[in-house]
N, C-alpha and C. Protein backbone atom coordinates (compact mmCIF):
# COMPACT_ATOMS: atom_id res chain seq x y z
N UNK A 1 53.36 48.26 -12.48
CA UNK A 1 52.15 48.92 -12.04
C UNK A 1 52.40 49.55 -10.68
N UNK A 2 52.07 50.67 -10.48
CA UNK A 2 52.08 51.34 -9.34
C UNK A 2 50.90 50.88 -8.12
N UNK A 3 49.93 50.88 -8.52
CA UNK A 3 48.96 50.63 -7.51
C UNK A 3 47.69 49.43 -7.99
N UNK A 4 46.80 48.78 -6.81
CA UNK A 4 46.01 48.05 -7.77
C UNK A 4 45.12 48.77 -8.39
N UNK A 5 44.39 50.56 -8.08
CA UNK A 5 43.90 50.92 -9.13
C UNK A 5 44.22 51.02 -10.48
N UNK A 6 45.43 51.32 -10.59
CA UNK A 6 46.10 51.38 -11.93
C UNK A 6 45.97 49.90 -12.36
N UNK A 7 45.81 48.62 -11.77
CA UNK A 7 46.32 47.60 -12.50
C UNK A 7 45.03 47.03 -12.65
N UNK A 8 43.86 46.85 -11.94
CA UNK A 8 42.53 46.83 -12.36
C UNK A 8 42.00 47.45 -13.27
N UNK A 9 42.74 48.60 -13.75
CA UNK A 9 42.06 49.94 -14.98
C UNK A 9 42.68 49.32 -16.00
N UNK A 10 43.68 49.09 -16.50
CA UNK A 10 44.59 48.39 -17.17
C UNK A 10 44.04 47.07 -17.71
N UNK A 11 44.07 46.03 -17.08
CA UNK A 11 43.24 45.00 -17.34
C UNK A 11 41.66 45.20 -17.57
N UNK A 12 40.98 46.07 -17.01
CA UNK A 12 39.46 46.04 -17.72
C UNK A 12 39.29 46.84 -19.09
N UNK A 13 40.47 47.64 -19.34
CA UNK A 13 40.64 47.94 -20.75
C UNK A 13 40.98 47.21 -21.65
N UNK A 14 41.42 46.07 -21.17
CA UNK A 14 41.73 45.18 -22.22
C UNK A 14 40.43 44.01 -22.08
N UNK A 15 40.11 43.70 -21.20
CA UNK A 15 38.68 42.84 -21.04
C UNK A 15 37.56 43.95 -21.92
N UNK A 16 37.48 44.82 -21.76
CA UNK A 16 36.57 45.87 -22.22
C UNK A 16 36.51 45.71 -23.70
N UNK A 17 37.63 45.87 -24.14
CA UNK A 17 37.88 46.00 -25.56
C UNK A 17 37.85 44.56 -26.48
N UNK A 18 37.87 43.72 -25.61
CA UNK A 18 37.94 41.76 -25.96
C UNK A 18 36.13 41.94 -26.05
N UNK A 19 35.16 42.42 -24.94
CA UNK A 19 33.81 42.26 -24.95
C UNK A 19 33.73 42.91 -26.48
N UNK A 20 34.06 44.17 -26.41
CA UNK A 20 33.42 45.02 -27.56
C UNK A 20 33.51 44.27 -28.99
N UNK A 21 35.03 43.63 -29.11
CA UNK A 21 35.13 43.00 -30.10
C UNK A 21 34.00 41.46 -30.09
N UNK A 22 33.48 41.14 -28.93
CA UNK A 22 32.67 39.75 -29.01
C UNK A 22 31.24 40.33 -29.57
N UNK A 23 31.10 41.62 -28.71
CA UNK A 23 29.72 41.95 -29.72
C UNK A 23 29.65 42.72 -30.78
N UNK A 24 30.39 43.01 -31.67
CA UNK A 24 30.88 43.51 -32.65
C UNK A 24 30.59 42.07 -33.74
N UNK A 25 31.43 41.35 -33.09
CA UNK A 25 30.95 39.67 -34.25
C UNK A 25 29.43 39.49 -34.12
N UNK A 26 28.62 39.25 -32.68
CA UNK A 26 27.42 39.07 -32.53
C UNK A 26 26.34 40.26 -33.64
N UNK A 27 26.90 41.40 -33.90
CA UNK A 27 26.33 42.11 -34.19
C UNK A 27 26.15 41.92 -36.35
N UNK A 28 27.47 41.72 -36.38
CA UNK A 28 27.52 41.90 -37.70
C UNK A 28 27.31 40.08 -38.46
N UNK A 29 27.57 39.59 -37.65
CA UNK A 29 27.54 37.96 -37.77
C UNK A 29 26.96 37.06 -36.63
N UNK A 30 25.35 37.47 -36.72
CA UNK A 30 24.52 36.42 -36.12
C UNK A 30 24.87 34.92 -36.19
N UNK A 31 25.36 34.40 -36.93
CA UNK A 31 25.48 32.62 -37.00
C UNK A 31 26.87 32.75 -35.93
N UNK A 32 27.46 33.60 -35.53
CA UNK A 32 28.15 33.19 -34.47
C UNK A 32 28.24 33.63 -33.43
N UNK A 33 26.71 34.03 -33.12
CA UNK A 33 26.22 34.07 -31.24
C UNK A 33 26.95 33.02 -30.20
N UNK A 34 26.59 32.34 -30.26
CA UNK A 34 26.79 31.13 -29.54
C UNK A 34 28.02 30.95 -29.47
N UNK A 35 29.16 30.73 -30.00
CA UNK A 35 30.65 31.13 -30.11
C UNK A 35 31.15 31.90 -29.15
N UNK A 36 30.49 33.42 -29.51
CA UNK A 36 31.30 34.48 -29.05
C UNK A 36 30.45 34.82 -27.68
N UNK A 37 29.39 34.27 -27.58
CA UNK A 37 28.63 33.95 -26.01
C UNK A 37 29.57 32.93 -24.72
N UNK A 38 29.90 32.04 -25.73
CA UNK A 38 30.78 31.00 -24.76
C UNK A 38 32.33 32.15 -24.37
N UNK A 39 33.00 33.31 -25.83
CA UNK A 39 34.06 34.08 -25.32
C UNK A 39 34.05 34.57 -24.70
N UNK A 40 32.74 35.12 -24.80
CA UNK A 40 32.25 36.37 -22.96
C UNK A 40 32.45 35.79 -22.06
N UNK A 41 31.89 34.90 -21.81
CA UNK A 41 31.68 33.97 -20.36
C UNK A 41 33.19 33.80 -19.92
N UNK A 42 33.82 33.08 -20.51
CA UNK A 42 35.38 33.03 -20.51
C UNK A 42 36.07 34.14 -20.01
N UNK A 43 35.47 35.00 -20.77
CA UNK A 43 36.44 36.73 -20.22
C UNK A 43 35.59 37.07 -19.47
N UNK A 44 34.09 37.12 -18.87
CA UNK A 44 33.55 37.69 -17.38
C UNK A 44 34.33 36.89 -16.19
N UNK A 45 34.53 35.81 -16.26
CA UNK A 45 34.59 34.20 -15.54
C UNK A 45 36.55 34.80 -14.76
N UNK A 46 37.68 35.22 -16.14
CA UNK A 46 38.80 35.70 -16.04
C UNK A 46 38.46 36.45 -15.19
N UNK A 47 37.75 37.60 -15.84
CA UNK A 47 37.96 38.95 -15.11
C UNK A 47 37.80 38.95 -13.48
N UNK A 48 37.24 38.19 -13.28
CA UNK A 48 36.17 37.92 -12.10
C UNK A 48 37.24 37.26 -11.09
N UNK A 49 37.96 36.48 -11.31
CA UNK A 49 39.26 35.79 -10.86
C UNK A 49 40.29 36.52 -10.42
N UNK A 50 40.89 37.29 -11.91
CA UNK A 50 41.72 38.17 -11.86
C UNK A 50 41.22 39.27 -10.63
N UNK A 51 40.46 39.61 -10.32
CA UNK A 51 39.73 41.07 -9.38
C UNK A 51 39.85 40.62 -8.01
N UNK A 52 39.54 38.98 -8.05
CA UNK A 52 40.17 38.74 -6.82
C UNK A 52 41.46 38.27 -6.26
N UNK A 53 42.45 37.79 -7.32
CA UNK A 53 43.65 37.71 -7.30
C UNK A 53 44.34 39.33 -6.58
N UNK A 54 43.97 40.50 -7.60
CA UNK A 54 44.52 41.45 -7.08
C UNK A 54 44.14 41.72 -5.38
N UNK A 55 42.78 41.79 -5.52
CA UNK A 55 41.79 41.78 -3.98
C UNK A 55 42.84 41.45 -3.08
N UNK A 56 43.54 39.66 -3.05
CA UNK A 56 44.23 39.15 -2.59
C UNK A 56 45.63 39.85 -2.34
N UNK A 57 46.14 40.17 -2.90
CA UNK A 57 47.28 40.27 -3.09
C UNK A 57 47.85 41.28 -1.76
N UNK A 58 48.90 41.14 -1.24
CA UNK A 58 49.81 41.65 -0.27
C UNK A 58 50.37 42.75 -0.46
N UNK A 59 50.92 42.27 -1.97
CA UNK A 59 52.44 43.18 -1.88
C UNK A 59 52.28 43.11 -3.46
N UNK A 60 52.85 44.15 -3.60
CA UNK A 60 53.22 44.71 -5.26
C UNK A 60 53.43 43.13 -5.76
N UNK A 61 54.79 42.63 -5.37
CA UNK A 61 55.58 41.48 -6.30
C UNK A 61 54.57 40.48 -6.43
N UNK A 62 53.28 40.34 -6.30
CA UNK A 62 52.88 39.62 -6.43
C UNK A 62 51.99 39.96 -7.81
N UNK A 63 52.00 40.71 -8.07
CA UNK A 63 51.45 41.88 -9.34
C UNK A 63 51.98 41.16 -10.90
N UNK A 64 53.46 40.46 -10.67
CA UNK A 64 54.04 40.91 -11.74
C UNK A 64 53.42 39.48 -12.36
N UNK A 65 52.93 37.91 -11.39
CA UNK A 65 52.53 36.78 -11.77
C UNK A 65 51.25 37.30 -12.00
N UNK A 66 50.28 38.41 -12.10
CA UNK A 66 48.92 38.22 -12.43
C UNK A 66 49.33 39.16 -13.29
N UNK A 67 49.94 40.23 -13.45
CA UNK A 67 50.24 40.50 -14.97
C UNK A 67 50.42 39.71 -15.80
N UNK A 68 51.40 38.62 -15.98
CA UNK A 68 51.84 37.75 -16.95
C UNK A 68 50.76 37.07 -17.27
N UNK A 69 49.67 36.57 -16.39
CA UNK A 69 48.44 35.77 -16.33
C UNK A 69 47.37 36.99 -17.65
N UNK A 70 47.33 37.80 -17.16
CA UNK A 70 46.40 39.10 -17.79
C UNK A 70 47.08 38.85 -19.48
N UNK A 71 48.38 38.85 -19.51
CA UNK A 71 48.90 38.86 -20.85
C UNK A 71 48.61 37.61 -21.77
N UNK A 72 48.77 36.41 -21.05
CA UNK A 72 48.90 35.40 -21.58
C UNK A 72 47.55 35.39 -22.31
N UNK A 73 46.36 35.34 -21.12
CA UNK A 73 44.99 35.36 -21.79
C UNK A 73 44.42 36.21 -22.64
N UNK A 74 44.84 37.20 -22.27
CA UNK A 74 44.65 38.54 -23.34
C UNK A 74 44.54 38.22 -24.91
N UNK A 75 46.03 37.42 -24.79
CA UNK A 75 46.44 37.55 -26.22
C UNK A 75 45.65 35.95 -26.77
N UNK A 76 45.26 34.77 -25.66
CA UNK A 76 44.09 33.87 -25.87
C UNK A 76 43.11 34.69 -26.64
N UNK A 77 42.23 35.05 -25.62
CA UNK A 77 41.03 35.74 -26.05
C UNK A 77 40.66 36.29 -27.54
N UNK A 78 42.15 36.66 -27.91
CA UNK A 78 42.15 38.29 -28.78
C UNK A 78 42.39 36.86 -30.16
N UNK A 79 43.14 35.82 -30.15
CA UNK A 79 43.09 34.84 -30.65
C UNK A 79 41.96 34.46 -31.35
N UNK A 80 41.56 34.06 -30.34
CA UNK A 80 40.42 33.65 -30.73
C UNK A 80 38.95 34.07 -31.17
N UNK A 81 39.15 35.32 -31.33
CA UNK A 81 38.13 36.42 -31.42
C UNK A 81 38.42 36.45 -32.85
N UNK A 82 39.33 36.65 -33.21
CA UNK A 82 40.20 36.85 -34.41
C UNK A 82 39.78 35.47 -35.31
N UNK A 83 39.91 34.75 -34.81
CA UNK A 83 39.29 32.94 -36.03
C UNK A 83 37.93 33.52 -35.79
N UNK A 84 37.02 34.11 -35.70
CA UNK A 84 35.40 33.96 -35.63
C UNK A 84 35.39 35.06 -36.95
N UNK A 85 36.37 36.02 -37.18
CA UNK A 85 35.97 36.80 -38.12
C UNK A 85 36.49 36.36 -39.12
């Protein structure tokens, strides 16, 4: 990543697209509100962390441990989004 705008845009496209898919289930499959209510929270709660991790951050190299963090959960999230359908 070049800059933290680029790496904040990056990660809320993928948080973005994890929400859409949570209300996408809420929408088409009411009996699993509550589920995919607790996934949001989880991914606002991340995101919210992650924004200040970058906030924090010094120096680029410190980019590449909250990338790996962004990935790991990503592919959590997307997991688990995936068993509700």
């Amino acid at each position: 990543m070049a800059s933290k705008k680029q790496l904040k845009k990056a990660m809320d496209n993928l948080i973005f697209d994890a929400l859409d898919e949570c209300y996408s289930i809420q929408l088409y499959q009411p009996a699993k509100k509550e589920e995919s209510d607790r996934v949001i929270d989880e991914i606002v709660e991340f995101r919210n962390d992650i924004i200040n991790k970058i906030y924090k951050s010094k120096q680029k190299a410190e980019f590449k441990e909250i990338i790996q963090k962004i990935e790991e959960k990503s592919e959590e999230f997307f997991d688990t989004i995936n068993q509700m359908y």
